[in-house]
Protein backbone atom coordinates (compact mmCIF):
# COMPACT_ATOMS: atom_id res chain seq x y z
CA UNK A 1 -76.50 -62.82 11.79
CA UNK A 2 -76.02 -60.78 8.22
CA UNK A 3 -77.78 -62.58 5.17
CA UNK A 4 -76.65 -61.63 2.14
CA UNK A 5 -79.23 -61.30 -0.50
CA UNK A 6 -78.65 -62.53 -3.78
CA UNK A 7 -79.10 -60.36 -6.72
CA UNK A 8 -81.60 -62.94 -8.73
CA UNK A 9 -80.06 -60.89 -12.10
CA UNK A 10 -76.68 -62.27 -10.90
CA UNK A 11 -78.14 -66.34 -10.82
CA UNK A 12 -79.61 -65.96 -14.38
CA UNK A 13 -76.94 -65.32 -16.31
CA UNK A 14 -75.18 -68.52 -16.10
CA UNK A 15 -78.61 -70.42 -17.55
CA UNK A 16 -78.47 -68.03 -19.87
CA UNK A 17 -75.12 -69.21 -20.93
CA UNK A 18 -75.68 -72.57 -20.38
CA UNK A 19 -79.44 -72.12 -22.14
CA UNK A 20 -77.44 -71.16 -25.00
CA UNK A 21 -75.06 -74.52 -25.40
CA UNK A 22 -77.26 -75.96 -24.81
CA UNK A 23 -79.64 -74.69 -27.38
CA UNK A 24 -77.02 -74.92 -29.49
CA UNK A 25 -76.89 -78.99 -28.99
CA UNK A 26 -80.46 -79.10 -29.70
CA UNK A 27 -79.81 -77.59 -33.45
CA UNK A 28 -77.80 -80.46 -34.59
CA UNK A 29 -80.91 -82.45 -35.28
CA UNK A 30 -82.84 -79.77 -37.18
CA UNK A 31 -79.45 -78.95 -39.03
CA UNK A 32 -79.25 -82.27 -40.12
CA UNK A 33 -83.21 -82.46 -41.55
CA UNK A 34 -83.06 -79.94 -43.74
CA UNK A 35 -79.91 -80.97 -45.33
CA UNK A 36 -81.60 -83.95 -45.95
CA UNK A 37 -84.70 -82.47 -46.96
CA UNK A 38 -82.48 -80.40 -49.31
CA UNK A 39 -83.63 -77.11 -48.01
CA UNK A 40 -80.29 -75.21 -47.35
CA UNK A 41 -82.10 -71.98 -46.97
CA UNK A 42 -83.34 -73.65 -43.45
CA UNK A 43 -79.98 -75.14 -42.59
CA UNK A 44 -77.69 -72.05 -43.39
CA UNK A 45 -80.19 -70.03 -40.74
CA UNK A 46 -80.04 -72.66 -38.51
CA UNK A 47 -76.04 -73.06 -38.74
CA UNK A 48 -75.59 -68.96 -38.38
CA UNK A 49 -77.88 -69.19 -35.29
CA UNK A 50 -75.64 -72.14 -33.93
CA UNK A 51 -72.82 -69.47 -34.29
CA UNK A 52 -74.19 -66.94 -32.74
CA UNK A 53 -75.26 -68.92 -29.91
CA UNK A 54 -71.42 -70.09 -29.76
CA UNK A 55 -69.98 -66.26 -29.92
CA UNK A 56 -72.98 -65.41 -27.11
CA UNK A 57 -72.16 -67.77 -24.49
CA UNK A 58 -68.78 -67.05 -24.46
CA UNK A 59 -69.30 -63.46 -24.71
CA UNK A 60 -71.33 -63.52 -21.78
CA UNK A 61 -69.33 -65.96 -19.92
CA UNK A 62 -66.30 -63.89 -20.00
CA UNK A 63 -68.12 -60.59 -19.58
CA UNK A 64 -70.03 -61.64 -16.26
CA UNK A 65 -67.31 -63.75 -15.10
CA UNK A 66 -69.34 -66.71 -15.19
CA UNK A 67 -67.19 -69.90 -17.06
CA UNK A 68 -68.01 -72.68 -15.26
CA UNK A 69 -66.35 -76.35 -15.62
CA UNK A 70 -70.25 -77.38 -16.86
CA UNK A 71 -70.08 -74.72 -19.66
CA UNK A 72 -66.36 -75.76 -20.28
CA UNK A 73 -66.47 -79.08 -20.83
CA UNK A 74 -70.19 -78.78 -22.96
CA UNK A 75 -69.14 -75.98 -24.85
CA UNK A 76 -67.12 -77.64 -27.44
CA UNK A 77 -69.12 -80.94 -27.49
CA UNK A 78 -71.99 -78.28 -28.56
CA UNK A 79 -69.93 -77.13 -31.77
CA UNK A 80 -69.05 -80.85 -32.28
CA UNK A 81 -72.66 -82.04 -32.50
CA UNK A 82 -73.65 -78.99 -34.52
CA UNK A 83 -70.64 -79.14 -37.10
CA UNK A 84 -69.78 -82.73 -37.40
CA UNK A 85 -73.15 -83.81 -39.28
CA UNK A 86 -72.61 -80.82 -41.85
CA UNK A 87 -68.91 -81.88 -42.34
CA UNK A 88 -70.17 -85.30 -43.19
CA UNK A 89 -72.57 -84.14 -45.38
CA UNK A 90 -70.18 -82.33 -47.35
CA UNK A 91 -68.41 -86.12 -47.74
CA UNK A 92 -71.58 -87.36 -48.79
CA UNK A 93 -72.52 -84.79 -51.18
CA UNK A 94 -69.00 -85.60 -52.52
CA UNK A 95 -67.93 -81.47 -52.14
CA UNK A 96 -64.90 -82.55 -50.06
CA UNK A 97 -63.06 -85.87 -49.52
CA UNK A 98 -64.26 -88.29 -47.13
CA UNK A 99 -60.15 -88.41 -46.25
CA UNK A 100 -60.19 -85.02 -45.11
CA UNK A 101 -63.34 -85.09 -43.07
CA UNK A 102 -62.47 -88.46 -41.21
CA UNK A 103 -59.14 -86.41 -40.36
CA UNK A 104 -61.08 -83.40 -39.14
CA UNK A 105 -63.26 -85.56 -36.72
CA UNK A 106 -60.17 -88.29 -35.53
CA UNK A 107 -58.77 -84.42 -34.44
CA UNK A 108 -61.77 -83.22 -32.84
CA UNK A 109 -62.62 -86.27 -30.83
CA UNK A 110 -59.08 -86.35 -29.45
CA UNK A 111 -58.36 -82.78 -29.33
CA UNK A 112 -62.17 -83.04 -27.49
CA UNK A 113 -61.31 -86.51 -25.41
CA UNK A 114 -57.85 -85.10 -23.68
CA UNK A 115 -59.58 -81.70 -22.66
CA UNK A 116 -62.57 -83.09 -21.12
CA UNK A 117 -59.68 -84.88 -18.56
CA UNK A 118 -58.91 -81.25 -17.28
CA UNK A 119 -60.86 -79.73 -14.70
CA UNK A 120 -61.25 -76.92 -16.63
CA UNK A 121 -62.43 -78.54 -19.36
CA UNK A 122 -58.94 -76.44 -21.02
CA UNK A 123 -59.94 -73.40 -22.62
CA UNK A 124 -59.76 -73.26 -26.26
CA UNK A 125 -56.71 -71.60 -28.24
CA UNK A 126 -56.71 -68.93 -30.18
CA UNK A 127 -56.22 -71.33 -33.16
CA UNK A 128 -58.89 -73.51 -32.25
CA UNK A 129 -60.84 -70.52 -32.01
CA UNK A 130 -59.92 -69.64 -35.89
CA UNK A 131 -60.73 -73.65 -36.68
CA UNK A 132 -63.89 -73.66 -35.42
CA UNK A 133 -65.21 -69.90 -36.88
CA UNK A 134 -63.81 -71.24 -40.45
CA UNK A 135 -65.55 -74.27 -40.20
CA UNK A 136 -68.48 -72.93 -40.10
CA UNK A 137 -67.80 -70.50 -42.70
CA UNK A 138 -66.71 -73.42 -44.68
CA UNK A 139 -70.34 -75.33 -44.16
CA UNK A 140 -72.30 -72.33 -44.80
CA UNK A 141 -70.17 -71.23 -48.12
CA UNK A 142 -70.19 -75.16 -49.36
CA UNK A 143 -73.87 -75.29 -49.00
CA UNK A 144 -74.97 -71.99 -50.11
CA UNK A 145 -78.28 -72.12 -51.11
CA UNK A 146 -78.78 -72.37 -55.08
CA UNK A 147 -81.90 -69.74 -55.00
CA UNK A 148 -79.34 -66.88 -53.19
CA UNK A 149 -77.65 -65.64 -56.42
CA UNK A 150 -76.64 -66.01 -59.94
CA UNK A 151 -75.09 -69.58 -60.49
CA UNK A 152 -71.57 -67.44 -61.07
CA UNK A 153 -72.01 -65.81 -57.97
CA UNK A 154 -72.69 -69.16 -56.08
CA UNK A 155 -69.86 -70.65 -57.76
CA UNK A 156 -67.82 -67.54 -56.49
CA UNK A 157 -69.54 -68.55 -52.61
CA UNK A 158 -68.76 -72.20 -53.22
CA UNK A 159 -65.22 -71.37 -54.14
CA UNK A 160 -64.78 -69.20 -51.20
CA UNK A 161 -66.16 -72.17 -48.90
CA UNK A 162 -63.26 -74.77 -50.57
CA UNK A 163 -60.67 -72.23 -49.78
CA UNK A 164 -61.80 -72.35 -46.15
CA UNK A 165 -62.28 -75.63 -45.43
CA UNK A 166 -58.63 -76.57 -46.89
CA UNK A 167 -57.91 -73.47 -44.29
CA UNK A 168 -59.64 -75.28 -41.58
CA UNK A 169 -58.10 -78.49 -41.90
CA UNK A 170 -54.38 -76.67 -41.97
CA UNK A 171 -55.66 -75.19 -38.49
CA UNK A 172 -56.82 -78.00 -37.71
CA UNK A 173 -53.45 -79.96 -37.23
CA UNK A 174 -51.47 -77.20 -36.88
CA UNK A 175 -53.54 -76.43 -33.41
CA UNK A 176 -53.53 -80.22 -32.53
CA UNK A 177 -49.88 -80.28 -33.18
CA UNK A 178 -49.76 -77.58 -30.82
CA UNK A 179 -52.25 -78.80 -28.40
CA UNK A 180 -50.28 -82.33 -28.19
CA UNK A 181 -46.78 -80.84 -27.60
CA UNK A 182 -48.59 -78.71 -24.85
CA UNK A 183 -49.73 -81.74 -23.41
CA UNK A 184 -46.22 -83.35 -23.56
CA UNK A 185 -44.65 -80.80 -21.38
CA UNK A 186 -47.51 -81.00 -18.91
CA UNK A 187 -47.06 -84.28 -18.09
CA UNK A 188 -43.56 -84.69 -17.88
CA UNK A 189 -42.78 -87.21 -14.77
């Protein structure tokens, strides 16, 4: 009888991966105190960290051949619970319309609900990809700290940051509308 001896390097790096989600689920809280605390220097570390951990996992995932359906299906409820709490924040702070950001998170729990149903947990598209990378540029631009420049230059960031989100929300139902005519021709009977 051969045993094959597994490479403990090759076991790790899917809790890496999954260590990183889920670290990444973990931030939403923090992310949310120091908005409220007001300290945007905190929460604009803590959302770039969130992003990186979101670029990592899938890095490594693809790179080691290691997407699981675990990692698929908590991937995206990771950004959710990261970025949802800044996007209403931005409501509350009155920077965007409430409107908009009650369409951006009717989208994501749907978009969210119907690929959670595949085994998969159905890999994101390329637009979704672009949604999710300018909503957090969005948040970070929107909520640029007032002590990181001149108060022309901030107005410059802030600017920036409205020009993304109203970019975000375009992808945003342009990649549902996508996503749902997808899902029509899949389940043709």
């Amino acid at each position: 009888m051969k045993i094959k001896l597994i490479n403990p390097r090759h076991n790790t790096w899917p809790k890496i991966i999954n260590g990183l989600t889920l670290f990444r689920i973990l931030l939403g809280l923090p992310v949310i105190f120091m908005l409220n605390k007001g300290n945007n220097d905190i929460f604009v570390l803590l959302i770039l960290i969130g992003g990186l951990t979101d670029f990592l996992d899938g890095y490594f995932a693809r790179k080691y051949n290691h997407q699981s359906v675990f990692g698929a299906k908590l991937d995206p409820l990771a950004d959710k619970i990261l970025i949802l709490g800044p996007m209403i924040w931005l409501a509350h702070e009155r920077l965007v319309p409430v409107w908009a950001i009650w369409l951006l998170i009717s989208r994501e729990l749907l978009i969210t609900s119907w690929r959670s149903d595949k085994k998969s947990g159905g890999p994101a598209s390329f637009q979704g990809k672009c949604k999710t990378t300018l909503q957090f540029v969005s948040i970070i631009l929107l909520l640029w700290p007032q002590n990181w420049g001149s108060a022309n230059t901030i107005n410059n960031i802030n600017s920036i940051g409205y020009l993304s989100f109203w970019l975000c929300l375009f992808l945003t139902f342009s990649s549902a509308i996508k996503y749902i005519i997808n899902q029509k021709d899949d389940h043709r009977y």
